[in-house]
C-alpha atoms as a PDB file:
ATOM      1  CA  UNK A   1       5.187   4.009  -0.554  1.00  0.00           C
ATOM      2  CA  UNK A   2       3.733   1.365   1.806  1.00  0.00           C
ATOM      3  CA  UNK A   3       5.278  -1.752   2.503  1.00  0.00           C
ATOM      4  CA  UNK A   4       3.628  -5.295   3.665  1.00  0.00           C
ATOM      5  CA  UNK A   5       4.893  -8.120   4.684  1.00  0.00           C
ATOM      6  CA  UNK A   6       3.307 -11.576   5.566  1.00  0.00           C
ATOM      7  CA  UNK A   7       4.073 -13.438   9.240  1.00  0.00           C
ATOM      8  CA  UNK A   8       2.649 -16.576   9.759  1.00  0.00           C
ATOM      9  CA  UNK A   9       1.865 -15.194  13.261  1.00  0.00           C
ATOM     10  CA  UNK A  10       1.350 -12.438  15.264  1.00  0.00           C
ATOM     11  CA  UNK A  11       4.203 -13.561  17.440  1.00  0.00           C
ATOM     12  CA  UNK A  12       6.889 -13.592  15.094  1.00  0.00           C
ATOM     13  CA  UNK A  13       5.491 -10.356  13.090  1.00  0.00           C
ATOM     14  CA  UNK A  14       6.251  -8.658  16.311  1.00  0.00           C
ATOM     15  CA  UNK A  15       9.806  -9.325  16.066  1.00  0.00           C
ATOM     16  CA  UNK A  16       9.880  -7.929  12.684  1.00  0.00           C
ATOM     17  CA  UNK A  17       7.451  -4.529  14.136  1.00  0.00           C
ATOM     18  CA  UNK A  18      10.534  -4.442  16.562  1.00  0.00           C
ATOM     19  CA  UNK A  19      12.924  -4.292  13.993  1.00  0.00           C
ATOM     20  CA  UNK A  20      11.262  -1.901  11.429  1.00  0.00           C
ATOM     21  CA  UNK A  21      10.069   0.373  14.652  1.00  0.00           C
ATOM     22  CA  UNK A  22      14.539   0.734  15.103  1.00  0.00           C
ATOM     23  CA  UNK A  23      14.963   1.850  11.639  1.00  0.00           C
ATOM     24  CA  UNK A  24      11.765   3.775  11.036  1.00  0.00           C
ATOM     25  CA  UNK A  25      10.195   4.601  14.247  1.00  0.00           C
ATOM     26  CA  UNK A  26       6.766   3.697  16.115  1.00  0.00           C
ATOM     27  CA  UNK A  27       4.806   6.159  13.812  1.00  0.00           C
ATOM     28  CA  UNK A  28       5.853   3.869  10.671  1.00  0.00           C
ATOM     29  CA  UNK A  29       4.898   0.821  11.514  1.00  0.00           C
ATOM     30  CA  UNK A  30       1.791  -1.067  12.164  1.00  0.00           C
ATOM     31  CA  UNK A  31       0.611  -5.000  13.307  1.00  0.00           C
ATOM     32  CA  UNK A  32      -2.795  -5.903  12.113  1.00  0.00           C
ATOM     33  CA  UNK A  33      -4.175  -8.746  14.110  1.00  0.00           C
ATOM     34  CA  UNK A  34      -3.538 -11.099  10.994  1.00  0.00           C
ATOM     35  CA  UNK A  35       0.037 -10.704  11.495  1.00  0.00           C
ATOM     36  CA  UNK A  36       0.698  -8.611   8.850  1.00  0.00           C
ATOM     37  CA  UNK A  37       2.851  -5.998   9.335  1.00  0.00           C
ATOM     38  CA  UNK A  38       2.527  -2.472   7.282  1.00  0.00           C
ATOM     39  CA  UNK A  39       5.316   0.099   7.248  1.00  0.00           C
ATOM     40  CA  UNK A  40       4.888   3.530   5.430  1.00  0.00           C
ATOM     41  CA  UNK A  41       7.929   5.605   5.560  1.00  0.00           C
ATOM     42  CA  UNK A  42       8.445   8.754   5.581  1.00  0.00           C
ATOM     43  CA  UNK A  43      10.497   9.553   3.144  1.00  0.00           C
ATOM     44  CA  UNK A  44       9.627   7.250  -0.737  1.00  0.00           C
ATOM     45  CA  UNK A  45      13.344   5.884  -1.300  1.00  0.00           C
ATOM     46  CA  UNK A  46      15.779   3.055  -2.711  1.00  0.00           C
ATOM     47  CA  UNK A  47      17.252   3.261   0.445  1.00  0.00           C
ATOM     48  CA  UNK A  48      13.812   3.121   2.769  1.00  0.00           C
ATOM     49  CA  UNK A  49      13.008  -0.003   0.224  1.00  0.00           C
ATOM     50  CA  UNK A  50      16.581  -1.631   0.701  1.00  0.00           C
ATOM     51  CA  UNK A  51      16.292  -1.257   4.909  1.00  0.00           C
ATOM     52  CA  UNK A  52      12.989  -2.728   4.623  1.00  0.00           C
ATOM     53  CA  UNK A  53      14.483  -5.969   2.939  1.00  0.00           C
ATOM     54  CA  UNK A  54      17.364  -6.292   4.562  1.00  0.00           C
ATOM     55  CA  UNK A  55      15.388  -6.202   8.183  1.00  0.00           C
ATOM     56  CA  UNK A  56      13.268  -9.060   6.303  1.00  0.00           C
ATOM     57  CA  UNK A  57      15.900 -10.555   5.602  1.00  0.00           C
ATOM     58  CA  UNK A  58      17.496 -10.668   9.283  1.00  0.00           C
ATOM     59  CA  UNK A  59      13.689 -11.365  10.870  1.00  0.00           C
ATOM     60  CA  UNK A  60      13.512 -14.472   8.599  1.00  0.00           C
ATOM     61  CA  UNK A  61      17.221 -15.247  10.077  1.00  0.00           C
ATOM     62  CA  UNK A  62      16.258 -14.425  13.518  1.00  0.00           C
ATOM     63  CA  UNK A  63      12.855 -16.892  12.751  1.00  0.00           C
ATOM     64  CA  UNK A  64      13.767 -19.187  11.240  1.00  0.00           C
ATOM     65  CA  UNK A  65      11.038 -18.675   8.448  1.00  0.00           C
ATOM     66  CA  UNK A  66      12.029 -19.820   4.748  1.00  0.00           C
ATOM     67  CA  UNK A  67       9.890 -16.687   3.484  1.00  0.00           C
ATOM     68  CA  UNK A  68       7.843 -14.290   3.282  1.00  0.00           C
ATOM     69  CA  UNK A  69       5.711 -12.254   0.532  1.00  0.00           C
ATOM     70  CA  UNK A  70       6.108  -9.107   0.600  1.00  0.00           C
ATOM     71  CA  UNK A  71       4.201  -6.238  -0.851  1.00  0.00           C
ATOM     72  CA  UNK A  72       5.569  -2.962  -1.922  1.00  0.00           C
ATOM     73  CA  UNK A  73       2.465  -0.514  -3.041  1.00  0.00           C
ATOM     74  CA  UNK A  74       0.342  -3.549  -4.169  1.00  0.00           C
ATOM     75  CA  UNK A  75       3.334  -4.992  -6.386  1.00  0.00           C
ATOM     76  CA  UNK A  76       3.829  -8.482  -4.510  1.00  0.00           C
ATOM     77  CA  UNK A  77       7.047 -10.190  -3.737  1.00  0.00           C
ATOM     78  CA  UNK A  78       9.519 -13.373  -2.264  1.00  0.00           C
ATOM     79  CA  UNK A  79      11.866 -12.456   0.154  1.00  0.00           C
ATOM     80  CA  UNK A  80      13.724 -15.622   1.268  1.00  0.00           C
ATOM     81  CA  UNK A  81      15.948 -16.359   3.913  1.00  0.00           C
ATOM     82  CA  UNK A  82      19.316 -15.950   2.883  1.00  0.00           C
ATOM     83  CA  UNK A  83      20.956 -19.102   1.088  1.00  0.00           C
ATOM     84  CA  UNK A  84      24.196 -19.279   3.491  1.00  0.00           C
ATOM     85  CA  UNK A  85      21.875 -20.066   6.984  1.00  0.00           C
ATOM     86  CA  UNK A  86      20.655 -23.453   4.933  1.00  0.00           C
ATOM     87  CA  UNK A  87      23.806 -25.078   3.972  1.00  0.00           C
ATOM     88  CA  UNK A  88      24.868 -24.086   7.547  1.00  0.00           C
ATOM     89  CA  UNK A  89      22.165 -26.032   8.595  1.00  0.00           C
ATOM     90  CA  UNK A  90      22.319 -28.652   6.031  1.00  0.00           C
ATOM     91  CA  UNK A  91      26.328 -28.994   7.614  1.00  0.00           C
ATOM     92  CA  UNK A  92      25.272 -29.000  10.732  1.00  0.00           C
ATOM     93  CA  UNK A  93      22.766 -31.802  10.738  1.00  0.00           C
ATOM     94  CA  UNK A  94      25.148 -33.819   8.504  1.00  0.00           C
ATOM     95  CA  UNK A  95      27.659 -33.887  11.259  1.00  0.00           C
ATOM     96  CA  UNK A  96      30.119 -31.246   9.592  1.00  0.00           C
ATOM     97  CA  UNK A  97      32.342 -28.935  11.686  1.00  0.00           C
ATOM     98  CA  UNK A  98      32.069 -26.200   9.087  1.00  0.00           C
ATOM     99  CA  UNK A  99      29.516 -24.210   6.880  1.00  0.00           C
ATOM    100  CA  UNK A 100      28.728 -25.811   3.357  1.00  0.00           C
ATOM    101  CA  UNK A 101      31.299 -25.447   0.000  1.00  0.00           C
ATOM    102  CA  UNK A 102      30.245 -22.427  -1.007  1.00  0.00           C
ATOM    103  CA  UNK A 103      28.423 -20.934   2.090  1.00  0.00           C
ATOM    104  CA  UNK A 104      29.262 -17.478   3.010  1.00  0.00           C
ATOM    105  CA  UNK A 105      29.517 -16.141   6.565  1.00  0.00           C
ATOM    106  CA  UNK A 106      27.681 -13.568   8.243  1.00  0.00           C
ATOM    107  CA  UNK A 107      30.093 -10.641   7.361  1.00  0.00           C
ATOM    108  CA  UNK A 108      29.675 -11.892   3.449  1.00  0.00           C
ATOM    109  CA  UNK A 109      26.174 -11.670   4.025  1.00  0.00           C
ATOM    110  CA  UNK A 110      26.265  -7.642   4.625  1.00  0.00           C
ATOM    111  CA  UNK A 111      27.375  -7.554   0.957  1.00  0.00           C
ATOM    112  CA  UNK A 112      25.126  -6.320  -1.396  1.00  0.00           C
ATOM    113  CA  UNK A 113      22.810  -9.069  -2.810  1.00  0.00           C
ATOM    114  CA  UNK A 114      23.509 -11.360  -5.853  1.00  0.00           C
ATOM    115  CA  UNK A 115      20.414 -12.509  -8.033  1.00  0.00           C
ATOM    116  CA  UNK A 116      20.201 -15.853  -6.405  1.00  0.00           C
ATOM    117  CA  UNK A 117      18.983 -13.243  -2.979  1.00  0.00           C
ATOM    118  CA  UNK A 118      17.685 -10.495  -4.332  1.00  0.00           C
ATOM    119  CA  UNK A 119      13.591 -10.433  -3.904  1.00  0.00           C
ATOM    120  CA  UNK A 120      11.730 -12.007  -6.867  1.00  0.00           C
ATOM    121  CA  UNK A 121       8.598 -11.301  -7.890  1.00  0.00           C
ATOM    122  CA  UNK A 122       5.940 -13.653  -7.116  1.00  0.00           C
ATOM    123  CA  UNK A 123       3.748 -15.867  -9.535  1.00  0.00           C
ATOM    124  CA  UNK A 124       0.501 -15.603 -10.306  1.00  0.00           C
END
């Protein structure tokens, strides 16, 4: 299985290298100069697949990034940022002391994912 994900720069694809390079190790991972990062794991899994999103998932926290296509063996992808960080944002620049109706925290988001998360598969 081999795994690639978009960055919009080489800068903030290093921060997810970092990330996947914790999880998979050095020999996994690889930054072409485009930004995109590749990751082959060793071992072909549900639960190599499910890592690789959720550390996505955290990078596009981390980034700030709204998303980022994602490849997985040629079969492309949306992963976006989870839905909680913009209604904490949204209540934040509206001047409220507290996260969105609705808006999970950070320990909700370690749950596993609902549809409205989940990757989608990209048009096209």
């Amino acid at each position: 299985m081999v795994i690639r994900a978009a960055a919009q720069d080489v800068e903030s694809a290093k921060r997810l290298v970092v990330r996947l390079v914790g999880l998979f190790g050095g020999e996994c991972v690889s930054l072409r100069a485009d930004g995109e990062v590749q990751l082959q794991p060793h071992e072909e899994s549900n639960r190599a697949l499910a890592q690789t999103l959720d550390a996505v998932e955290h990078w596009l926290e981390e980034t700030g990034i709204g998303s980022a296509d994602v490849w997985v063996d040629e079969r492309p992808c949306r992963v976006d940022r989870p839905r909680w960080l913009y209604q904490v944002a949204s209540a934040q620049v509206n001047g409220a002391d507290s996260p969105a109706k609705g808006c999970g925290s950070p320990a909700e988001s370690a749950q596993p994912r609902s549809p409205a998360t989940a990757p989608r598969e990209m048009e096209g």
